[in-house]
Protein backbone atom coordinates (compact mmCIF):
# COMPACT_ATOMS: atom_id res chain seq x y z
CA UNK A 1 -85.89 69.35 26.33
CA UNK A 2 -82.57 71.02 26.98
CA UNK A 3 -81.52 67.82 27.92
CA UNK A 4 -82.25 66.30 24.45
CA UNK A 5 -80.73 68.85 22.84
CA UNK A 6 -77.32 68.66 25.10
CA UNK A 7 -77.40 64.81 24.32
CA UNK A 8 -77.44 65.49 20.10
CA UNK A 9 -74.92 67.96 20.51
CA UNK A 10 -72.70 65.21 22.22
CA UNK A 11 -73.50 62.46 19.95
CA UNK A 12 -72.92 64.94 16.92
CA UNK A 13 -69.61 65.70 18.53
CA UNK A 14 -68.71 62.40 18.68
CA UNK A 15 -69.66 60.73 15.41
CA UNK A 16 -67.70 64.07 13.75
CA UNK A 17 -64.66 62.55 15.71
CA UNK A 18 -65.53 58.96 14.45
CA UNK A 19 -65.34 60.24 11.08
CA UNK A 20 -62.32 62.49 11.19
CA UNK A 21 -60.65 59.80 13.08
CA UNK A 22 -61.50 57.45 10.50
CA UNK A 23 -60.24 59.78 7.71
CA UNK A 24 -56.68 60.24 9.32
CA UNK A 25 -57.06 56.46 10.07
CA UNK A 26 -57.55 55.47 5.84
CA UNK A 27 -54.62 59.00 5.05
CA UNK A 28 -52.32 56.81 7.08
CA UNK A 29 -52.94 53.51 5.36
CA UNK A 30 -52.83 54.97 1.84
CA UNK A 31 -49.06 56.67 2.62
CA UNK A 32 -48.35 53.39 3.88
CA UNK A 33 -49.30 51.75 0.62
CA UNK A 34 -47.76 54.16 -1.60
CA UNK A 35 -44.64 53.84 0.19
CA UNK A 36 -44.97 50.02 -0.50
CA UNK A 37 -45.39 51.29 -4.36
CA UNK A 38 -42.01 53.38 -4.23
CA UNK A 39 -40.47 50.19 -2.20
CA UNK A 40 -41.33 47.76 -4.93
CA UNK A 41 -40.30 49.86 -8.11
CA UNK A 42 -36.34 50.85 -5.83
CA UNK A 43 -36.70 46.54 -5.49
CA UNK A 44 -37.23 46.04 -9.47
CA UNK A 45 -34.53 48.61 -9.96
CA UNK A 46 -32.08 47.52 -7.76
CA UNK A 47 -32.70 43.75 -9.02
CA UNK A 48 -31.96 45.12 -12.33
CA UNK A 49 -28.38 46.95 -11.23
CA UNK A 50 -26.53 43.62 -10.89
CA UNK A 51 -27.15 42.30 -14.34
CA UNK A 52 -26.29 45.80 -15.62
CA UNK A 53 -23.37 46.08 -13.79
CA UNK A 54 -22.18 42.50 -14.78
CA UNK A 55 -23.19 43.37 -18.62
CA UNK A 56 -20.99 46.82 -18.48
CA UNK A 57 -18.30 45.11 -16.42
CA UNK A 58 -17.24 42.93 -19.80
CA UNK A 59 -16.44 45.88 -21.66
CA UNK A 60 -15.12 47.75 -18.68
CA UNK A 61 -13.14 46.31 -16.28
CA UNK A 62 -10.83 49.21 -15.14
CA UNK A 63 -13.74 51.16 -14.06
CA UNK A 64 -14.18 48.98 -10.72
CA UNK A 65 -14.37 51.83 -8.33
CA UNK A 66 -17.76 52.77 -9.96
CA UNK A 67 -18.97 49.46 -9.88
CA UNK A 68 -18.27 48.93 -6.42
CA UNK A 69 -19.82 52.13 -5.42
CA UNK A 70 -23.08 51.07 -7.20
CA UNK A 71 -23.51 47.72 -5.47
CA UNK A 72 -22.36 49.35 -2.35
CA UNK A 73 -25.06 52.31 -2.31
CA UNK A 74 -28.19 49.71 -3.77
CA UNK A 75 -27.28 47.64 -0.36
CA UNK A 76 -26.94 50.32 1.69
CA UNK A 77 -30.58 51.82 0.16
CA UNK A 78 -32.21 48.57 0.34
CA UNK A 79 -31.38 48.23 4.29
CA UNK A 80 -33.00 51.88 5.05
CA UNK A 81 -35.94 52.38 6.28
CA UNK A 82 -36.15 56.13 6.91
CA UNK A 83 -37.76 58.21 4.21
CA UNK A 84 -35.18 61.04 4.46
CA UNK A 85 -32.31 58.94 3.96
CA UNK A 86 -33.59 56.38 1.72
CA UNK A 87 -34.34 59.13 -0.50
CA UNK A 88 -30.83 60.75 -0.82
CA UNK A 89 -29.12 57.13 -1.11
CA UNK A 90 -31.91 56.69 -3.96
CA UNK A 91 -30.59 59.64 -5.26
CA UNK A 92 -26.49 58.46 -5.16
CA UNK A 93 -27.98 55.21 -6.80
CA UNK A 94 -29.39 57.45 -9.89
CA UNK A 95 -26.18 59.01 -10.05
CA UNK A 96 -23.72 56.28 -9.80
CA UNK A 97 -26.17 54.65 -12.68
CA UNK A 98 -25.70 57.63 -14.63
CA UNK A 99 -21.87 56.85 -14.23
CA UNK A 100 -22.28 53.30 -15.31
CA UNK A 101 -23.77 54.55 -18.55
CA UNK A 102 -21.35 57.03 -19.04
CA UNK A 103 -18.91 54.36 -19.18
CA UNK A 104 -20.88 52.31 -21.74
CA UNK A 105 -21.02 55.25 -23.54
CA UNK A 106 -16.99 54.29 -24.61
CA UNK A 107 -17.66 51.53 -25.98
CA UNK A 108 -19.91 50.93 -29.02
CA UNK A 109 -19.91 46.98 -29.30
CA UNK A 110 -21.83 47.48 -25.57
CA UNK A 111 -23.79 49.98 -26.84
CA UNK A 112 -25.09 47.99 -29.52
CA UNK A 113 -25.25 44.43 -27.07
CA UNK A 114 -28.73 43.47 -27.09
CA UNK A 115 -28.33 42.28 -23.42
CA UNK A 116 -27.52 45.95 -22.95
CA UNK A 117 -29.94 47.75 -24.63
CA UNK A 118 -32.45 45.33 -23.19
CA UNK A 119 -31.07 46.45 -19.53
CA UNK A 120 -31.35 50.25 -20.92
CA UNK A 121 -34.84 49.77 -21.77
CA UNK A 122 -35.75 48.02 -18.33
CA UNK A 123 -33.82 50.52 -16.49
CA UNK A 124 -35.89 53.73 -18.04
CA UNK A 125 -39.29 52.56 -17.47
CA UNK A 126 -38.52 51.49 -13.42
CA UNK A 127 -37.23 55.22 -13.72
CA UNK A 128 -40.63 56.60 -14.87
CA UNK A 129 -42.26 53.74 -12.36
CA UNK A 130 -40.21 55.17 -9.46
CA UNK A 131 -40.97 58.53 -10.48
CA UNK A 132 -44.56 58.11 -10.72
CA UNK A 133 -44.36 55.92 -7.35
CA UNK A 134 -43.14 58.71 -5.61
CA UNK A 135 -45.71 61.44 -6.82
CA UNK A 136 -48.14 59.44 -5.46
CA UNK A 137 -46.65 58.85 -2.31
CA UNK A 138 -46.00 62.74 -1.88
CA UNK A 139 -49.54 63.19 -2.45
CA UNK A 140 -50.75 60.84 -0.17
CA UNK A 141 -48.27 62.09 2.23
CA UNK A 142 -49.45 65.88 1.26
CA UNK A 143 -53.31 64.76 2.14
CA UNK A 144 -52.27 63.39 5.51
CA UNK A 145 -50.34 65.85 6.75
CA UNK A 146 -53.10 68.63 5.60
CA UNK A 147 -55.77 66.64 8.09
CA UNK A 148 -53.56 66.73 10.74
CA UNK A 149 -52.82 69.88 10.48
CA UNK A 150 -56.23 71.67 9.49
CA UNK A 151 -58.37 72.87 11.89
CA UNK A 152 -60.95 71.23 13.03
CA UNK A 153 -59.54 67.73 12.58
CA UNK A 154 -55.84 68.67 14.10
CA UNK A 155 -57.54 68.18 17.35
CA UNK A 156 -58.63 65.05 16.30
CA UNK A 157 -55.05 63.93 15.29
CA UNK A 158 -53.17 65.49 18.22
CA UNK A 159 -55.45 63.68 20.94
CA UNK A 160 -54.98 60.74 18.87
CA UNK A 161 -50.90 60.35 18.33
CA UNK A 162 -51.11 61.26 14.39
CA UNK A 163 -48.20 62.51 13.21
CA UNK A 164 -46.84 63.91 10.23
CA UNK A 165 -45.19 61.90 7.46
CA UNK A 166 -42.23 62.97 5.86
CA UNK A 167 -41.90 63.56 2.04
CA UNK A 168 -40.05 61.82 -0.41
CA UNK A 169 -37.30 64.11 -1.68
CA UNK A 170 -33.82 64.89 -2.66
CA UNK A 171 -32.37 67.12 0.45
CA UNK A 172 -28.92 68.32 -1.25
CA UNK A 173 -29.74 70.75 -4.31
CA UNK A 174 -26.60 69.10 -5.90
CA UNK A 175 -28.16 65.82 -6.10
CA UNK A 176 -31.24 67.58 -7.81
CA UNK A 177 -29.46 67.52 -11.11
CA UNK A 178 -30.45 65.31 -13.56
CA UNK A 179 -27.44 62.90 -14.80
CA UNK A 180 -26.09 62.85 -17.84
CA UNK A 181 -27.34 59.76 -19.90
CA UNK A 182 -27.19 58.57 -23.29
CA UNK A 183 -29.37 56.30 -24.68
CA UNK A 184 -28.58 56.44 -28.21
């Protein structure tokens, strides 16, 4: 009998660590996906940059250095695969767009280019697509990293080589700041 009741404790034991295994196993995959989401709306924006650029670059010529700095940051962000730094090169990206808009801001027969406010348009919703990318990653992330580090199921992920993912965010507290664009 005490045998019997030794060999349901085991069993219990070991479908709990089935499960929990297969929870941190299906956490993982889901940060994995919604890191493909964030990948694919940076990809749509920075496919967008280059016809931007070229659109401003009409009106603008003198103001190389920014456009330079644009294409240089979208293929240094598109090479990176670490969260941490893909984030704050995302993050220079926003800001040298902001730039680029600043400079159409100068000159109203871009402003009022339908090419341009086509690109404007585009540009805003992969903003709100990356934005909304990136919640859901961070959540996903947030969910993971809870199961591997609650109690009961940290023992689970420790004997099993889970780790913590990182989070998707802006490390400088200057980059934080919204740039300053015009749409109107």
């Amino acid at each position: 009998m005490g045998l019997i009741v030794v060999a349901a404790l085991v069993v219990a034991i070991l479908l709990w660590g089935v499960s929990v295994y297969n929870g941190l196993v299906r956490r993982k995959n889901i940060v994995a996906e919604a890191w493909s989401g964030i990948e694919t709306q940076l990809k749509r924006r920075a496919d967008l940059i280059p016809n931007l650029v070229e659109t401003v670059k009409g009106y603008a010529a003198h103001e190389r250095g920014t456009f330079d700095e644009l294409a240089k940051l979208r293929s240094q962000g598109q090479a990176q695969t670490d969260v941490a730094q893909r984030a704050q090169t995302e993050a220079a990206i926003t800001a040298a767009i902001g730039k680029v808009m600043a400079v159409a801001e100068n000159y109203p027969e871009l402003k009022a280019s339908a090419n341009f406010q086509s690109l404007q348009n585009d540009l805003a919703n992969v903003e709100d697509q990356i934005q909304l990318a990136r919640r859901y990653y961070n959540g996903a992330v947030r969910d993971l990293n809870v199961m591997i580090e609650q109690f009961p199921s940290n023992l689970v992920a420790n004997n099993t080589g889970f780790k913590p993912a990182p989070f998707f965010q802006i490390e400088n507290d200057s980059d934080r700041a919204v740039p300053k664009v015009s749409f109107a």
